[in-house]
Protein backbone atom coordinates (compact mmCIF):
# COMPACT_ATOMS: atom_id res chain seq x y z
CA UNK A 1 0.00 0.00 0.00
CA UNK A 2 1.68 3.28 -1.25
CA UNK A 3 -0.03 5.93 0.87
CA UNK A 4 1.25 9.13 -0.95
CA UNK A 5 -0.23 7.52 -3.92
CA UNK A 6 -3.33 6.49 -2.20
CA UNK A 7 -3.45 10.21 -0.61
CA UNK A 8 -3.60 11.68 -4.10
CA UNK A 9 -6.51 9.78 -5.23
CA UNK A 10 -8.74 11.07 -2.36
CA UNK A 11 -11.14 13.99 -3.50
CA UNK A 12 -12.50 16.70 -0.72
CA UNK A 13 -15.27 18.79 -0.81
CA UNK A 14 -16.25 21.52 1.77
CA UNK A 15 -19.96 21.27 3.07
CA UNK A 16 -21.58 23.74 5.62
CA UNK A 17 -21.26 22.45 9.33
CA UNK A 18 -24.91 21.87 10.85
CA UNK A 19 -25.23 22.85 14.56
CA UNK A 20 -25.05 25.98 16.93
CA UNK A 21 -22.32 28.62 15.62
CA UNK A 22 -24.49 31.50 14.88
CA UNK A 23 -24.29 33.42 11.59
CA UNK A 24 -21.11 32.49 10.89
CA UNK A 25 -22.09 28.79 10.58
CA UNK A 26 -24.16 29.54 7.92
CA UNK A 27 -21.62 31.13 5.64
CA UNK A 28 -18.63 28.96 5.72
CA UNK A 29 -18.33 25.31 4.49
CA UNK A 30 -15.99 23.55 7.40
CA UNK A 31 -17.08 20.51 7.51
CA UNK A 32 -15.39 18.11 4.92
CA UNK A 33 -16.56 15.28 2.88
CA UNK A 34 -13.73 12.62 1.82
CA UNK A 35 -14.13 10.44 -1.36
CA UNK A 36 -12.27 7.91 -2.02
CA UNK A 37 -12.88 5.05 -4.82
CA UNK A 38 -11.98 1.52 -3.93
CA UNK A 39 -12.63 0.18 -7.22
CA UNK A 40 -10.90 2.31 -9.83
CA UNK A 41 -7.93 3.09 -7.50
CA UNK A 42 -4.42 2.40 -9.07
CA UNK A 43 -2.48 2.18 -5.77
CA UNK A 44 -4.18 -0.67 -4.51
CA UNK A 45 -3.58 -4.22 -5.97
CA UNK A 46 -6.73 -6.65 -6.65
CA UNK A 47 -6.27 -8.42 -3.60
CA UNK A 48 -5.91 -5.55 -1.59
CA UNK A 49 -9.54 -4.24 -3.25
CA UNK A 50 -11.43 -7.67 -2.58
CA UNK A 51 -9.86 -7.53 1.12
CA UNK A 52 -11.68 -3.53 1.35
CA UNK A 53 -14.55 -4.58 -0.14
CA UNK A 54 -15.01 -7.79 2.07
CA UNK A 55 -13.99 -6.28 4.99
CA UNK A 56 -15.63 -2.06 4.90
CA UNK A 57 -18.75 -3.47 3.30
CA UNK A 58 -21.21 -1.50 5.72
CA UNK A 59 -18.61 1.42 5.12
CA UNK A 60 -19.08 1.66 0.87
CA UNK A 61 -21.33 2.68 -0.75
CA UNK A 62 -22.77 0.78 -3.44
CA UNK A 63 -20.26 2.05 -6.45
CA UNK A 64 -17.58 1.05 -3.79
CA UNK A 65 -16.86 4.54 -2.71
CA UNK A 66 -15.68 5.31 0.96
CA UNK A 67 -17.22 8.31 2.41
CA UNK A 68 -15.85 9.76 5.58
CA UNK A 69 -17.38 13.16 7.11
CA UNK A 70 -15.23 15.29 9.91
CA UNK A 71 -16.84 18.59 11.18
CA UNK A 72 -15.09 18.44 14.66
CA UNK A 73 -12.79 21.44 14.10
CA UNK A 74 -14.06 25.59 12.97
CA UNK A 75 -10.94 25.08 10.70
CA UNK A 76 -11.93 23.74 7.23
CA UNK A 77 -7.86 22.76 6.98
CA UNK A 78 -8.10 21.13 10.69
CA UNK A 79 -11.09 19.18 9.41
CA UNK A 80 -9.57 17.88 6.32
CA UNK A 81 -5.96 16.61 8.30
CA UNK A 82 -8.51 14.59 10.75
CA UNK A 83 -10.80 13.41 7.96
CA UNK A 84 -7.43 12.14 6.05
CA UNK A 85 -6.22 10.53 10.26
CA UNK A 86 -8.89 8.44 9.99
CA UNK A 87 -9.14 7.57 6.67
CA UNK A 88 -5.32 5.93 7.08
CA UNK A 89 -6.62 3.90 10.11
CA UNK A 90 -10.05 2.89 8.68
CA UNK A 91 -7.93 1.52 5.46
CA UNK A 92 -5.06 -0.13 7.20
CA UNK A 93 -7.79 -1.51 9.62
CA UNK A 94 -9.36 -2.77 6.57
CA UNK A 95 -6.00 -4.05 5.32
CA UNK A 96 -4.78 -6.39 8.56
CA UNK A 97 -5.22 -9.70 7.77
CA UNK A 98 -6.69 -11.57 11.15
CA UNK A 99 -4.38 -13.93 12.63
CA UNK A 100 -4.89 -17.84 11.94
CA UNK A 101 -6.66 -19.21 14.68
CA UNK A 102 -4.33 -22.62 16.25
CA UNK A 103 -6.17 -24.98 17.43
CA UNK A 104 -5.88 -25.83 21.09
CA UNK A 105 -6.24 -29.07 23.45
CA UNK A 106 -6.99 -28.83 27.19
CA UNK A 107 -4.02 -30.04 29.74
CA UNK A 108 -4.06 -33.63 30.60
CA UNK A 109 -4.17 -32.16 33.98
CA UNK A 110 -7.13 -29.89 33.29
CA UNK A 111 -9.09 -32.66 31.89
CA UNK A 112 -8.55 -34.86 34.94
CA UNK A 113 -9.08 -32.39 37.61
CA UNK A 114 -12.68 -31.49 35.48
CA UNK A 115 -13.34 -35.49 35.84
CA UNK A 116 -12.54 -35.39 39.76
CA UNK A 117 -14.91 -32.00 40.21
CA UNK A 118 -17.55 -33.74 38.65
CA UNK A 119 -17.23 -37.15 40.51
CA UNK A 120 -17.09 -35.25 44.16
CA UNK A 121 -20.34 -33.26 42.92
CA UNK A 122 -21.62 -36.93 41.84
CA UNK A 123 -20.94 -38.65 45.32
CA UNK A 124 -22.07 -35.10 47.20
CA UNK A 125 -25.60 -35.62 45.27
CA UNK A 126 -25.52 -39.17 45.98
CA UNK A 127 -25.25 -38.99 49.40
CA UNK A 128 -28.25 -36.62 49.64
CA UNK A 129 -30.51 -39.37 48.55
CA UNK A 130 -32.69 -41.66 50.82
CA UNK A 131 -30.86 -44.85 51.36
CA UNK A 132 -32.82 -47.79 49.53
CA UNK A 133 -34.17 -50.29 51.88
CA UNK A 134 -32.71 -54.06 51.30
């Protein structure tokens, strides 16, 4: 994954922040919309699409475009270097592969000391019982 490359394919756009602010909310576009298109992107290899695709699937849209919103800064420029933070760590997220899961065996010791729980728990039930008549 080269991210310069990756960081030129990404396309902004400046949308007006809802919430409280005043007038000056209503005049100047801070918040910031990222774009960026999984499917026609030359820095990414195949498998490193299908593994996006598979994995951000609630994330993409249905042309395969991640969109990620930040209004948490008054600074348009602030807004964009957060957006572009978490794009990196959604898309390496997306990237990890999970490690293989190796399959494990309980203790021999583990096993027999479950066996001797359960038979004291047997006899301690047993011994609650009327004794039969002979």
């Amino acid at each position: 994954m080269n991210t310069e490359n990756i960081l030129k394919e990404l396309k902004f756009k400046g949308i007006r922040s809802s919430g409280s602010g005043g007038q000056h909310v209503n005049k100047v576009s801070s918040k910031i919309e990222l774009k960026f298109d999984v499917e026609n992107s030359t820095s990414l290899s195949d498998e490193e699409k299908f593994l996006l695709k598979s994995k951000l699937s609630s994330k993409l849209t249905k042309n395969n475009i991640l969109i990620l919103f930040c209004d948490e800064s008054r600074s348009q420029q602030r807004n964009k270097e957060i957006a572009i933070k978490r794009f990196l760590k959604v898309l390496t997220g997306g990237l990890t592969r999970p490690k293989k899961r190796k399959p494990t065996k309980p203790s021999k010791s583990s096993i027999k000391k479950r066996l001797e729980v359960k038979q004291k728990i047997s006899q301690k039930k047993e011994l609650r019982k009327k004794p039969k008549p002979n």
